[in-house]
N, C-alpha and C. Protein backbone atom coordinates (compact mmCIF):
# COMPACT_ATOMS: atom_id res chain seq x y z
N UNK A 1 58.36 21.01 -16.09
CA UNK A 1 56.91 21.25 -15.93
C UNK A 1 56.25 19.96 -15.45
N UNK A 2 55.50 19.87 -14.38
CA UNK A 2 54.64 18.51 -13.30
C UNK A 2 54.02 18.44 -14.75
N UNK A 3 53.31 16.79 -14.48
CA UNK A 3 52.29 16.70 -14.79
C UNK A 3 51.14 16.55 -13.48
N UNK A 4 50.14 16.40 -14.14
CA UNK A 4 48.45 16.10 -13.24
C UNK A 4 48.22 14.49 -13.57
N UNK A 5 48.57 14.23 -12.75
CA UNK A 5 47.89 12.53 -13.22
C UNK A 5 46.16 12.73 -12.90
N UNK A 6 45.46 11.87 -14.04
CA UNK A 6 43.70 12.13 -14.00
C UNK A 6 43.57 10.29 -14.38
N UNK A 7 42.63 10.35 -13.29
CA UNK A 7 41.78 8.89 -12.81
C UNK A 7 41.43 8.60 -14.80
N UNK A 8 41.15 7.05 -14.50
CA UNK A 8 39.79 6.93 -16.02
C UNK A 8 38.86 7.74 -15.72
N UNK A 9 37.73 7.95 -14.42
CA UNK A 9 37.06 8.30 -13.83
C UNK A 9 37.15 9.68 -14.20
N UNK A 10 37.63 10.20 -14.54
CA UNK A 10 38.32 12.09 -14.55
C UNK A 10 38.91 12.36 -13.31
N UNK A 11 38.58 13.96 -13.48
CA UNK A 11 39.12 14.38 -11.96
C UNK A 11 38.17 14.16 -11.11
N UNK A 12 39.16 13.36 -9.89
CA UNK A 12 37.97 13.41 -8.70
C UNK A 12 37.23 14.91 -8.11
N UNK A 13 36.23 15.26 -7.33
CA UNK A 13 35.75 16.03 -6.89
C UNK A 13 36.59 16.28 -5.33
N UNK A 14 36.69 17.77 -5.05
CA UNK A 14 36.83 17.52 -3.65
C UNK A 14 36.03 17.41 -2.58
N UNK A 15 37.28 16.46 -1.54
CA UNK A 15 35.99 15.75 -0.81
C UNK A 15 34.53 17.00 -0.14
N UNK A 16 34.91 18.00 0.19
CA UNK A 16 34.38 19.58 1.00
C UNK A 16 32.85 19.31 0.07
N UNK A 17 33.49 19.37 -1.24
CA UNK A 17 32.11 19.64 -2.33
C UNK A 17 30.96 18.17 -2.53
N UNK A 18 31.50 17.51 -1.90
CA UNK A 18 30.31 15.75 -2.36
C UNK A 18 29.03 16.32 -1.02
N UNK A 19 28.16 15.72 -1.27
CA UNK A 19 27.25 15.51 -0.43
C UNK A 19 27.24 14.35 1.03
N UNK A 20 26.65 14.79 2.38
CA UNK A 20 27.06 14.06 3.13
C UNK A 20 26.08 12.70 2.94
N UNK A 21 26.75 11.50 2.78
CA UNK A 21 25.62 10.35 2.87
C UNK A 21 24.46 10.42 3.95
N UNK A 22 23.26 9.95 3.25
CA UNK A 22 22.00 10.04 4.54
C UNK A 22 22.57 8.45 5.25
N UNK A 23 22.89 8.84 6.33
CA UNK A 23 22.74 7.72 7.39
C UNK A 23 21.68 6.68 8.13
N UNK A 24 20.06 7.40 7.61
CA UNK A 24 19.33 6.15 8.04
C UNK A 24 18.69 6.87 9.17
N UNK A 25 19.13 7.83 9.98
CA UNK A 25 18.83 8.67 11.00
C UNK A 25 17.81 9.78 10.61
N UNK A 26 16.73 9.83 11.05
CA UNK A 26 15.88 11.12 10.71
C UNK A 26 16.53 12.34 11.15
N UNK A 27 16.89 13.42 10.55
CA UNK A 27 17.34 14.85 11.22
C UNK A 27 16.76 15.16 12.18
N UNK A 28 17.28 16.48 13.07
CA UNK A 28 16.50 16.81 13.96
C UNK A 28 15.23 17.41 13.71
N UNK A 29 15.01 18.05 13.10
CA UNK A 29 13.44 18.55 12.93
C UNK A 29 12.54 17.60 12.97
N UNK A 30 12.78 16.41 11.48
CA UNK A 30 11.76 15.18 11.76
C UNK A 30 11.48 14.32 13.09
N UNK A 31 12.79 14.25 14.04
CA UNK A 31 13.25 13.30 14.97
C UNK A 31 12.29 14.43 16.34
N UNK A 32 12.28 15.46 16.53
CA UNK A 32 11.44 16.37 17.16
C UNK A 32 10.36 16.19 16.84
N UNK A 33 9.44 16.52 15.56
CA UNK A 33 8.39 16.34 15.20
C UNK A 33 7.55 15.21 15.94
N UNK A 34 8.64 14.11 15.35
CA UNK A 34 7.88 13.04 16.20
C UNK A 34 7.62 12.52 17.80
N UNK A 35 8.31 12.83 18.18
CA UNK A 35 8.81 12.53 19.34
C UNK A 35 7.63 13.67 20.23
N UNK A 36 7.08 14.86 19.73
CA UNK A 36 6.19 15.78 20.30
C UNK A 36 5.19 15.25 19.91
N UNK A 37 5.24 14.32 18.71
CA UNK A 37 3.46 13.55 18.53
C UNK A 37 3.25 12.64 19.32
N UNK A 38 4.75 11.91 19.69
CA UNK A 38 4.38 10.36 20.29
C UNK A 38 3.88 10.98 22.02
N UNK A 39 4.95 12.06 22.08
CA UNK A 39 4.40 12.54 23.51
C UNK A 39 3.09 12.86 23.79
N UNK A 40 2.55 13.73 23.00
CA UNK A 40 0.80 13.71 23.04
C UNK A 40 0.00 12.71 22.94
N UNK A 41 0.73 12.10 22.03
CA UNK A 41 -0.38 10.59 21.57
C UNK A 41 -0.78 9.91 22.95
N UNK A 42 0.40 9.75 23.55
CA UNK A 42 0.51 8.98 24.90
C UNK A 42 -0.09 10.01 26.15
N UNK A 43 0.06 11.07 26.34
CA UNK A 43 -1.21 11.65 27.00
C UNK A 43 -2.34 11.76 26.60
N UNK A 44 -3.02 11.67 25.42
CA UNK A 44 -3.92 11.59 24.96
C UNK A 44 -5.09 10.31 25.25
N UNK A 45 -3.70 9.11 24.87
CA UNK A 45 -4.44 7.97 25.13
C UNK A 45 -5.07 7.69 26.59
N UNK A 46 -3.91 8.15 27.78
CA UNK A 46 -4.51 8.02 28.84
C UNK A 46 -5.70 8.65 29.46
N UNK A 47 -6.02 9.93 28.98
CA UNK A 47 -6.85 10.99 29.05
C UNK A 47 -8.54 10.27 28.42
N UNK A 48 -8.53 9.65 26.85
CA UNK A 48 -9.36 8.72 26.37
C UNK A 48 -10.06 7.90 27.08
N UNK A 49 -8.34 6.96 27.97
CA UNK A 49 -9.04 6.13 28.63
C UNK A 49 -9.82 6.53 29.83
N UNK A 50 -9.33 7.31 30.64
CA UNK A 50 -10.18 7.98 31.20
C UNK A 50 -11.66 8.27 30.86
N UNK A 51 -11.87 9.20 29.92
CA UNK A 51 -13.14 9.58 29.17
C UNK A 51 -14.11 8.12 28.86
N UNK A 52 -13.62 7.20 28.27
CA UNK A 52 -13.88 6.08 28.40
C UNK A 52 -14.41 5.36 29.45
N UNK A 53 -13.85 5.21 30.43
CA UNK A 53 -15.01 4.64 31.64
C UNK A 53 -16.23 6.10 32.12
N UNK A 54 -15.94 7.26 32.19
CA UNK A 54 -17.19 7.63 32.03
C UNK A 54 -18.06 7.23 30.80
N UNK A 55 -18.43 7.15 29.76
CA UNK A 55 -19.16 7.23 29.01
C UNK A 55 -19.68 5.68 29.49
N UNK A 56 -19.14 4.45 29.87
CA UNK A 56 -19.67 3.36 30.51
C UNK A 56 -20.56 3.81 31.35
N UNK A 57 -20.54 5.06 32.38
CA UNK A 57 -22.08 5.28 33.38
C UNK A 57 -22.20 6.49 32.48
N UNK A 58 -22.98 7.46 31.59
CA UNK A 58 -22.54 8.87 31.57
C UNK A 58 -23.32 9.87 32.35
N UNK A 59 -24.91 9.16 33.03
CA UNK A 59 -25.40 9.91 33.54
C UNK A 59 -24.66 10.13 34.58
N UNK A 60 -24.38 9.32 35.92
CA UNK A 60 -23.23 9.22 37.02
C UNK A 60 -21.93 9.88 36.58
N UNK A 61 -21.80 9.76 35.63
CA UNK A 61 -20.25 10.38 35.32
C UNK A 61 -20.37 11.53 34.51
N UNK A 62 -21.50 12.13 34.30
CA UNK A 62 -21.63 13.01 33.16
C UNK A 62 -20.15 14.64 33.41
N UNK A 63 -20.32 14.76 34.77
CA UNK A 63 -19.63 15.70 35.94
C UNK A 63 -17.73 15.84 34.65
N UNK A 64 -17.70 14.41 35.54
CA UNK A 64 -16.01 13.88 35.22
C UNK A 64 -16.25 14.40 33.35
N UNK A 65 -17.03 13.73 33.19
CA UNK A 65 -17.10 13.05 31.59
C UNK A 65 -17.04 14.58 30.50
N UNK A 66 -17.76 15.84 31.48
CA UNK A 66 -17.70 17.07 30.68
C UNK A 66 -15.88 17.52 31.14
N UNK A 67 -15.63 17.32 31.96
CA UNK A 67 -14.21 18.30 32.70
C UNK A 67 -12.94 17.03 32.15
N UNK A 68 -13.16 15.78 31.75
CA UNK A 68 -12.34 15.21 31.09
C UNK A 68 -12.24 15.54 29.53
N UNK A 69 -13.43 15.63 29.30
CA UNK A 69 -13.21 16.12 27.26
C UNK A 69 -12.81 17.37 27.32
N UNK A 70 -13.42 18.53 28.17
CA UNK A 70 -12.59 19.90 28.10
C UNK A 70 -11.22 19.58 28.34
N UNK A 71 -10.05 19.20 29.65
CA UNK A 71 -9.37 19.03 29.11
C UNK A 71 -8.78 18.14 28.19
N UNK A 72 -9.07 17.62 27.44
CA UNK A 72 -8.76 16.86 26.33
C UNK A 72 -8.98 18.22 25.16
N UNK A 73 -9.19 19.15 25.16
CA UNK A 73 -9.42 19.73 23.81
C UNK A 73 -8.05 20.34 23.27
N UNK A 74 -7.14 21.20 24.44
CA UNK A 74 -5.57 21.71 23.47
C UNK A 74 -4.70 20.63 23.64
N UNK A 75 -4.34 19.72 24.15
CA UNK A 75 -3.76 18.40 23.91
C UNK A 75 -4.45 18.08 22.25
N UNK A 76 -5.52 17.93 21.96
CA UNK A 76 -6.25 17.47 20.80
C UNK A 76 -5.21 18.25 19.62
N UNK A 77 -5.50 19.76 19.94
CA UNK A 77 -5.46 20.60 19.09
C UNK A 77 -3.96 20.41 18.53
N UNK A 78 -2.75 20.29 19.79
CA UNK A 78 -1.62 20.35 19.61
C UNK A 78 -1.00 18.91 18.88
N UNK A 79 -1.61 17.92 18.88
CA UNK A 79 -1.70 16.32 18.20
C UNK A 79 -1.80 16.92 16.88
N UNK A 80 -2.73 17.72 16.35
CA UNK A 80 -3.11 17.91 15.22
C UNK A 80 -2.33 18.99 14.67
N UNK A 81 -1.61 20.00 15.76
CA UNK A 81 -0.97 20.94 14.90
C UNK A 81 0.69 19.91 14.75
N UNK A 82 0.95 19.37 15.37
CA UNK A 82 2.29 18.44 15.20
C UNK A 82 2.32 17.65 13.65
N UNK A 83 0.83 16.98 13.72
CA UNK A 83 0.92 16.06 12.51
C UNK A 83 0.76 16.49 11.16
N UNK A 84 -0.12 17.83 11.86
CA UNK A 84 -0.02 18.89 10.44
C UNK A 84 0.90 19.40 9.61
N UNK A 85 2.07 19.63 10.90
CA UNK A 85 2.92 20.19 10.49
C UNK A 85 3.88 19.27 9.70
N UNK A 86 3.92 18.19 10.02
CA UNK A 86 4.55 16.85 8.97
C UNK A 86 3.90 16.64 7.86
N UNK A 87 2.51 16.53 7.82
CA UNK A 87 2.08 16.89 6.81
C UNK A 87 2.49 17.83 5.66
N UNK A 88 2.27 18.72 6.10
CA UNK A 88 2.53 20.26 5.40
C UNK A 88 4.28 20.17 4.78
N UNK A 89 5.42 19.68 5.83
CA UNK A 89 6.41 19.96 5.04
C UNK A 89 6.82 18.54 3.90
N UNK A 90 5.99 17.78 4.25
CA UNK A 90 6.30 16.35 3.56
C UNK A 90 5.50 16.72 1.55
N UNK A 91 4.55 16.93 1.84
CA UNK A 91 4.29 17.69 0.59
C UNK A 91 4.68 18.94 -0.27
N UNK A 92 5.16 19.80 0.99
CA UNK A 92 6.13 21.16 0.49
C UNK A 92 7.35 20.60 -0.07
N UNK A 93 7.90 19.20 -0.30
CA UNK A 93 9.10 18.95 -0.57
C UNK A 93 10.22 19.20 -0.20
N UNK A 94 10.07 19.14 1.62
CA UNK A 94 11.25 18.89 2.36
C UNK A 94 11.92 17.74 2.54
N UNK A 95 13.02 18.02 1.97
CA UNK A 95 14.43 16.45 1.97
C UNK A 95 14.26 15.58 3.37
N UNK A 96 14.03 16.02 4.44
CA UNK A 96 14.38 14.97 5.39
C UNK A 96 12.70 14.25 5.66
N UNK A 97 11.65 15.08 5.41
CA UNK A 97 10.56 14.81 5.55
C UNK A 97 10.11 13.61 4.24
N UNK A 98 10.81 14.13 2.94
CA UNK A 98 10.39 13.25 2.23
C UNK A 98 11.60 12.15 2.29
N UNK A 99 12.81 12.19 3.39
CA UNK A 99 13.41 10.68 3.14
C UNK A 99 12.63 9.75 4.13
N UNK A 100 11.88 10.44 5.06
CA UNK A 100 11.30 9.84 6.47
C UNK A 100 9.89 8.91 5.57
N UNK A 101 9.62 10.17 4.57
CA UNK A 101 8.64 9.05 4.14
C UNK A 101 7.49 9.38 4.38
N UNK A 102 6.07 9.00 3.70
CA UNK A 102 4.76 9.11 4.63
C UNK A 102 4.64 7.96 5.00
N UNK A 103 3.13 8.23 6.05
CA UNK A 103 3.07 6.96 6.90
C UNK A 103 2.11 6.05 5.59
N UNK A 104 1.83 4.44 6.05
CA UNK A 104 1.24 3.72 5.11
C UNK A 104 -0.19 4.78 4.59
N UNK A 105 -0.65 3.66 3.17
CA UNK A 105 -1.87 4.30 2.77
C UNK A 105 -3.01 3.94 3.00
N UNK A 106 -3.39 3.50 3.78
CA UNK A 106 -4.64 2.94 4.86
C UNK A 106 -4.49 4.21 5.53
N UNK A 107 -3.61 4.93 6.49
CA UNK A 107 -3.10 5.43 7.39
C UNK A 107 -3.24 7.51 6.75
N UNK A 108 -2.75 7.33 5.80
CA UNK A 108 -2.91 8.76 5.23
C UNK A 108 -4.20 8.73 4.58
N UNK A 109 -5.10 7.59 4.05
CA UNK A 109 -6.77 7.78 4.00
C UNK A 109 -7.36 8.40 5.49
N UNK A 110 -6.91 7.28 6.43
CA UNK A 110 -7.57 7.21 7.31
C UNK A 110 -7.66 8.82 8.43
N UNK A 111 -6.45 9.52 8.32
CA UNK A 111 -5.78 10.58 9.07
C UNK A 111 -7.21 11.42 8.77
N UNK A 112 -7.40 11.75 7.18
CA UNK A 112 -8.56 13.45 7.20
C UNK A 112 -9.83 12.67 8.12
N UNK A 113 -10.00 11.30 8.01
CA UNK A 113 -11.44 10.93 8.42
C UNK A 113 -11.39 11.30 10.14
N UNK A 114 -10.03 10.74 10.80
CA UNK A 114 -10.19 10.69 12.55
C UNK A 114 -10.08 12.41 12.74
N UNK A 115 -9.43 13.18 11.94
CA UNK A 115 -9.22 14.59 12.32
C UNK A 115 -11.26 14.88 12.32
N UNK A 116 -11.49 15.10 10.85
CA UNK A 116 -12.71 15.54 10.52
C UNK A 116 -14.01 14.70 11.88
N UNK A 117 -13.71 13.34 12.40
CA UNK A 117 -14.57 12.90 13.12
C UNK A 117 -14.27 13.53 14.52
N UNK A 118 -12.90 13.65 14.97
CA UNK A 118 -12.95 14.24 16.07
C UNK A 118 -13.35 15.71 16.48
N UNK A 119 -12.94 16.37 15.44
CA UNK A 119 -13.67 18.41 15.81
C UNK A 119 -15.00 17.78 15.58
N UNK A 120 -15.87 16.98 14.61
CA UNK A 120 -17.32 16.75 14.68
C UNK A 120 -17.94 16.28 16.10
N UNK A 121 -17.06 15.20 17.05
CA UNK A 121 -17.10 14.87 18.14
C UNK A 121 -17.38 16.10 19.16
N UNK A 122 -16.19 16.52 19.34
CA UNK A 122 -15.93 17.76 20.40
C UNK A 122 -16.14 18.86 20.18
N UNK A 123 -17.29 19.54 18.97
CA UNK A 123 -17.58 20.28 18.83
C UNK A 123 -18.85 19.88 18.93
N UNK A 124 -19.34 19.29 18.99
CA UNK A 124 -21.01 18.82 19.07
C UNK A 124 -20.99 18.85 20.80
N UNK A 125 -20.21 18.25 21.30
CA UNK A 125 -20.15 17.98 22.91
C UNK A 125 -20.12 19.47 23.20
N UNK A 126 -19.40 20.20 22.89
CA UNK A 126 -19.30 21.60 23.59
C UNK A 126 -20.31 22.23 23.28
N UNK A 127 -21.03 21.90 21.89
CA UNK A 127 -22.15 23.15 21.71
C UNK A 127 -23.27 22.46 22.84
N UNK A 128 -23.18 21.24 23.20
CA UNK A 128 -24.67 20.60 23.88
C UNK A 128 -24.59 21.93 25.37
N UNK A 129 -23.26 22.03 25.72
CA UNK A 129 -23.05 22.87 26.55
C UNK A 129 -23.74 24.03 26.97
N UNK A 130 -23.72 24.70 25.56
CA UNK A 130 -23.61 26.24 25.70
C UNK A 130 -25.55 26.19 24.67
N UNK A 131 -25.80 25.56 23.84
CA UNK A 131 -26.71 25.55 22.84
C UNK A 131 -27.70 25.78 23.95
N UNK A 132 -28.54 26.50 22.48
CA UNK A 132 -30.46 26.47 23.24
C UNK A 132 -30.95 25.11 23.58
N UNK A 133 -31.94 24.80 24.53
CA UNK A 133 -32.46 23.43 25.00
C UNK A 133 -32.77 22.72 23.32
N UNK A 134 -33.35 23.80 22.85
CA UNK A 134 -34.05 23.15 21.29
C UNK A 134 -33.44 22.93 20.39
N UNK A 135 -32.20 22.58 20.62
CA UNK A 135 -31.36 21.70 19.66
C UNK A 135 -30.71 20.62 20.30
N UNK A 136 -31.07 20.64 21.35
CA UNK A 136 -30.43 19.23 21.93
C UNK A 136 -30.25 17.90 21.57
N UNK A 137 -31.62 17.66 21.00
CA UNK A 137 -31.67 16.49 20.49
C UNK A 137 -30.79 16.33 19.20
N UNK A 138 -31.00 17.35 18.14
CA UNK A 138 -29.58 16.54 16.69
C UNK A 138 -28.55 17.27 17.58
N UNK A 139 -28.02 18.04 18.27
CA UNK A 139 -26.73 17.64 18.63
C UNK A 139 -26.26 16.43 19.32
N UNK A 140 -27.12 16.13 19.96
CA UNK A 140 -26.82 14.73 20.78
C UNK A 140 -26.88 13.67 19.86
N UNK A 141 -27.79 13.39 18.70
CA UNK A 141 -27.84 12.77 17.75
C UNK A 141 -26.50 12.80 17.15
N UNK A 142 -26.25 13.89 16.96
CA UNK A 142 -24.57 14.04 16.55
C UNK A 142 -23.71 13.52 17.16
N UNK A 143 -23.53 13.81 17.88
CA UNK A 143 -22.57 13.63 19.32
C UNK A 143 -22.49 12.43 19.58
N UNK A 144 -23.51 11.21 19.48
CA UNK A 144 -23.46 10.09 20.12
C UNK A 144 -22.80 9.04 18.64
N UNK A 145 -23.55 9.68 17.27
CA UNK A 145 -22.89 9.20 16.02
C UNK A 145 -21.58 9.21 15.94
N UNK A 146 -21.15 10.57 16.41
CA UNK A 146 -19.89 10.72 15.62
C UNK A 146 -18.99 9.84 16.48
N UNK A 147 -19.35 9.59 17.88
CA UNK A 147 -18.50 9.19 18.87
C UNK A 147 -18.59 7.52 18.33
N UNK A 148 -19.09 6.64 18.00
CA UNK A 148 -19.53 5.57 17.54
C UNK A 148 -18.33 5.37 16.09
N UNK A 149 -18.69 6.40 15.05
CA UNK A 149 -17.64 6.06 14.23
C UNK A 149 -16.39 6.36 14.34
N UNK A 150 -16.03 7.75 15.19
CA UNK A 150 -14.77 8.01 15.60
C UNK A 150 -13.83 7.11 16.43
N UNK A 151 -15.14 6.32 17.25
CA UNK A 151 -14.22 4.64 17.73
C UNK A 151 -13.67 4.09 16.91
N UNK A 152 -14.21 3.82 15.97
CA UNK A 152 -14.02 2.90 15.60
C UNK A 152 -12.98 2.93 14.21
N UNK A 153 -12.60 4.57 14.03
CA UNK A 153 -11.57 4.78 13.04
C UNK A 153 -10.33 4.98 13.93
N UNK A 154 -10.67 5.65 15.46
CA UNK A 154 -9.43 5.70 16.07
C UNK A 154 -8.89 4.73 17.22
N UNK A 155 -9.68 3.46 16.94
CA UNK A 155 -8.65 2.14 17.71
C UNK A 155 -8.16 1.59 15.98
N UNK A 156 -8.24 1.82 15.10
CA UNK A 156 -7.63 1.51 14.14
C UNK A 156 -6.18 2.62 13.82
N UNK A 157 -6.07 3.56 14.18
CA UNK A 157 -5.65 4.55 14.27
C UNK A 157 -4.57 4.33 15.22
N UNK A 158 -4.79 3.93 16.34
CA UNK A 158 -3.91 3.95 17.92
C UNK A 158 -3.64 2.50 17.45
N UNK A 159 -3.95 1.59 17.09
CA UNK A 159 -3.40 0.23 16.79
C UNK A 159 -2.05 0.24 16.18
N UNK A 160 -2.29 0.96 15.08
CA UNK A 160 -1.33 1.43 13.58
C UNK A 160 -0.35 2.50 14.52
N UNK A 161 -0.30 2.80 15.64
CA UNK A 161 0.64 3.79 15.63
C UNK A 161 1.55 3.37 17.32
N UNK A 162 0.70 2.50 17.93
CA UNK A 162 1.04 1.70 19.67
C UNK A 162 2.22 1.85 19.63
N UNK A 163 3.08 1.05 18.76
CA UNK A 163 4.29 0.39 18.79
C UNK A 163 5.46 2.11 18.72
N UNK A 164 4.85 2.85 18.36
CA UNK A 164 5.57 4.68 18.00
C UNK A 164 5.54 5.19 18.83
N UNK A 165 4.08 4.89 19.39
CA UNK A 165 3.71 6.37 20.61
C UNK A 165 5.05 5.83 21.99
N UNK A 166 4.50 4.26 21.88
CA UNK A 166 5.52 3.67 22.95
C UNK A 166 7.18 3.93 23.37
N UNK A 167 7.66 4.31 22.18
CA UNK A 167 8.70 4.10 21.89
C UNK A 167 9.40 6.09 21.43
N UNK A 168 8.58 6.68 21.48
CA UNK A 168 8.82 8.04 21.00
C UNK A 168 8.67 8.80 22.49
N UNK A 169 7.19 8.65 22.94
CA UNK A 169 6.77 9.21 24.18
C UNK A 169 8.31 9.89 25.21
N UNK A 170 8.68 8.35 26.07
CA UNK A 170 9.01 8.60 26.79
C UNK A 170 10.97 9.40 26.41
N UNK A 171 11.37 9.35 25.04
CA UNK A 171 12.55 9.93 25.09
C UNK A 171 13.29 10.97 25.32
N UNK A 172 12.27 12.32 25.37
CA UNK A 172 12.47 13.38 26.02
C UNK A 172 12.68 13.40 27.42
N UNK A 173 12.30 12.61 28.02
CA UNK A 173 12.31 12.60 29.13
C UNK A 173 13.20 12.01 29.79
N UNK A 174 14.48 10.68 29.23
CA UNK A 174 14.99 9.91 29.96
C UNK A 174 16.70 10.36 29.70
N UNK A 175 17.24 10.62 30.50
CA UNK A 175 18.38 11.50 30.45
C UNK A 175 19.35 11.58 29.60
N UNK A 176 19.43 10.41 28.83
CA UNK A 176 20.56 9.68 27.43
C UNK A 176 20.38 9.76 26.49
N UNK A 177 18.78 10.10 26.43
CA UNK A 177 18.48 10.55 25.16
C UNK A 177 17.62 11.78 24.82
N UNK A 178 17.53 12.41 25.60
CA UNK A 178 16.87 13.90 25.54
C UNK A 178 17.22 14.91 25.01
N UNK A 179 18.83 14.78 25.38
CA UNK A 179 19.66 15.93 24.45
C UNK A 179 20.52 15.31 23.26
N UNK A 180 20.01 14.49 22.46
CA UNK A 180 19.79 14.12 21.30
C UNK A 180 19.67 14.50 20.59
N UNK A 181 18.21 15.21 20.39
CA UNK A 181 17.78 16.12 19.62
C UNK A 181 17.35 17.36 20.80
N UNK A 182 17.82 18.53 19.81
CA UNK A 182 17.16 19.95 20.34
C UNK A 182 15.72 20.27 20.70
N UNK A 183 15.57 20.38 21.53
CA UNK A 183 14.26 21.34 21.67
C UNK A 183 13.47 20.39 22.71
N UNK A 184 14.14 19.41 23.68
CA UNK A 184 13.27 18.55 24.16
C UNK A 184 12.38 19.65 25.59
N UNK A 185 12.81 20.35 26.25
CA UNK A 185 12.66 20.93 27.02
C UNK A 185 11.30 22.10 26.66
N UNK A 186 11.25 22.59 25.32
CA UNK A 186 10.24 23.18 24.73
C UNK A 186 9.40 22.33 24.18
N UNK A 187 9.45 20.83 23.91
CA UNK A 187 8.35 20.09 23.38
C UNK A 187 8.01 19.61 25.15
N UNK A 188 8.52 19.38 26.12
CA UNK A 188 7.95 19.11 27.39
C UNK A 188 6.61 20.46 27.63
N UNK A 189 7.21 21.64 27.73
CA UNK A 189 6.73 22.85 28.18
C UNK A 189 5.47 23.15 27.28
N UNK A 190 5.99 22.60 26.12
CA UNK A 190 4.03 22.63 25.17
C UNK A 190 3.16 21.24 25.57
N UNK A 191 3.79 20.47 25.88
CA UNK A 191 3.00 19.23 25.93
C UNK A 191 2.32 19.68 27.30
N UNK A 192 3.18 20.10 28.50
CA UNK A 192 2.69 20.92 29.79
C UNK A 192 1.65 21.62 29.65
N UNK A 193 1.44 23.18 28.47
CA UNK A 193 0.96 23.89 28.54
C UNK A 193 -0.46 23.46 28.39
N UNK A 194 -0.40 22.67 27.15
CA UNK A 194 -1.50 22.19 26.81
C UNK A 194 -2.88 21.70 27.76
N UNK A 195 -1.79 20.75 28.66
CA UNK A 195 -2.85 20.07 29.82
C UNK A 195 -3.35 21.63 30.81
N UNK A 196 -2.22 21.79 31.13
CA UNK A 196 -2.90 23.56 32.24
C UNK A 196 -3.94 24.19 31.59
N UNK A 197 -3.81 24.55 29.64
CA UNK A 197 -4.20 25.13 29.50
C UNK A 197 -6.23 24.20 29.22
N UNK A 198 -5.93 23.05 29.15
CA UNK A 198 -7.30 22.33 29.62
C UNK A 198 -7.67 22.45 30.54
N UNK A 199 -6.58 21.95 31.39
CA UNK A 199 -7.46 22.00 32.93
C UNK A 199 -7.89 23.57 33.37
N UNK A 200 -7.48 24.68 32.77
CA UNK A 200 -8.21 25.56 33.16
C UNK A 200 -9.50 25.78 32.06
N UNK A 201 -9.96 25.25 31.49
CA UNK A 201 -10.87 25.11 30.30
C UNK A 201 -12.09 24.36 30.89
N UNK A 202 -11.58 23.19 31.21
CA UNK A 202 -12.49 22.33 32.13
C UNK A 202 -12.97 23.01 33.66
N UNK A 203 -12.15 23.78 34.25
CA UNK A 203 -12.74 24.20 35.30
C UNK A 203 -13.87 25.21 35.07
N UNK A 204 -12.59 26.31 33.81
CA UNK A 204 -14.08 27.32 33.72
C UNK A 204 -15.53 26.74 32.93
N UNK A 205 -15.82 25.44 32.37
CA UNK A 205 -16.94 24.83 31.41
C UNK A 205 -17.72 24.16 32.21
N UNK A 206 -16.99 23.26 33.12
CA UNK A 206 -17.26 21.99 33.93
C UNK A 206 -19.29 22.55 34.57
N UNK A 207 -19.01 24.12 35.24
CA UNK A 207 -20.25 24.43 35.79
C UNK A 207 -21.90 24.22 34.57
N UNK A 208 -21.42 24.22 33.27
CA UNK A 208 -22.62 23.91 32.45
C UNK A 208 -23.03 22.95 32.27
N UNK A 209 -22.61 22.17 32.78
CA UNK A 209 -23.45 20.53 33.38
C UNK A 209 -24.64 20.97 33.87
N UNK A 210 -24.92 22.03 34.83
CA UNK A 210 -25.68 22.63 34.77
C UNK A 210 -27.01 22.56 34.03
N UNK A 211 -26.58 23.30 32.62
CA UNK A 211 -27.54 23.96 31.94
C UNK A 211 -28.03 23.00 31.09
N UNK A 212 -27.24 21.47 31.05
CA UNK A 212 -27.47 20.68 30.05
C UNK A 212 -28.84 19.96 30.52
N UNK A 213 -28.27 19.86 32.74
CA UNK A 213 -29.41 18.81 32.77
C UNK A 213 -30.95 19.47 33.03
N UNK A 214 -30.71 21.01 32.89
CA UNK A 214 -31.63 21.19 33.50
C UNK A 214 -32.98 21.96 32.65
């Protein structure tokens, strides 16, 4: 009759049943996630900057300055459904979300304030649009506030995040590392949709320049 020789340790486990070590690597879901924020972030920013030298003339530029924030609005939207969605599973107590971590706590204060300042932004701008003449003034009152503090939470915002957007943006796109992670071809095609689906937003709005000045 064999014997079983047994470790001090006991019996070892087999190897099938241990857990695989985390390597340091975000999974694919997190590694997607981000990589569709950094991509927006970085159209976003350029789009800003844009918006940005109009508001330097806005009467002269008022034209550009309405058909640049329209499209800027589902780019906006899709920034926010990305980060949401990290949000959402990082508190639901998903393993790879909570090994990734949240971002600093300056940074998760700061997130409800730039969300809440920006729909206050671009929803004040769109109603100046469409609104009766006789509210013009507190929407514009609005509109010109919120844009003032929303500066000034979101170059603190884009500061805290430069070094990500830089570095996330362009990896879908560069041939060695695209098929990396899954889904780069569907985070291109939303990041795409988004802008079409502005620029047709801005074309059909752009004519109420119109109604604002007149």
């Amino acid at each position: 009759m064999g014997t079983v020789a047994i470790s001090p340790e006991g019996p070892s486990e087999p190897p099938a049943s241990r857990p695989a070590p985390f390597d340091g690597r975000p999974k694919g879901g997190v590694e997607a996630n981000a990589r569709l924020t950094g991509t927006v972030a970085a159209v976003l920013l350029l789009l800003l900057a844009a918006e940005g030298v109009t508001v330097l003339r806005i009467r002269a530029l008022l034209t550009p300055h309405v058909f640049i924030g329209m499209l800027l609005v589902p780019p906006v939207l899709l920034k926010m459904g990305s980060t949401g969605y990290r949000f959402v599973r990082y508190y639901a107590g998903s393993p790879d979300y909570r090994r990734k971590g949240p971002p600093p706590a300056i940074l998760r204060v700061l997130g409800p304030v730039v969300v809440l300042l920006t729909l206050t932004l671009f929803a004040s701008g769109i109603a100046l649009l469409f609104a009766p003449h006789g509210l013009r003034r507190e929407l514009l009152f609005v509109h010109k506030t919120s844009f003032v503090l929303w500066f000034v939470a979101m170059a603190v915002h884009v500061l805290a995040h430069l070094l990500d957007t830089a570095r996330l943006a362009p990896l879908d796109y560069y041939w060695r590392t695209r098929n990396q992670v899954a889904g780069a071809g569907l985070r291109q095609w939303a990041v795409a949709a988004s802008i079409a689906l502005g620029a047709l937003l801005a074309v059909l709005c752009v004519g109420r320049v119109g109604h604002f000045l007149g």
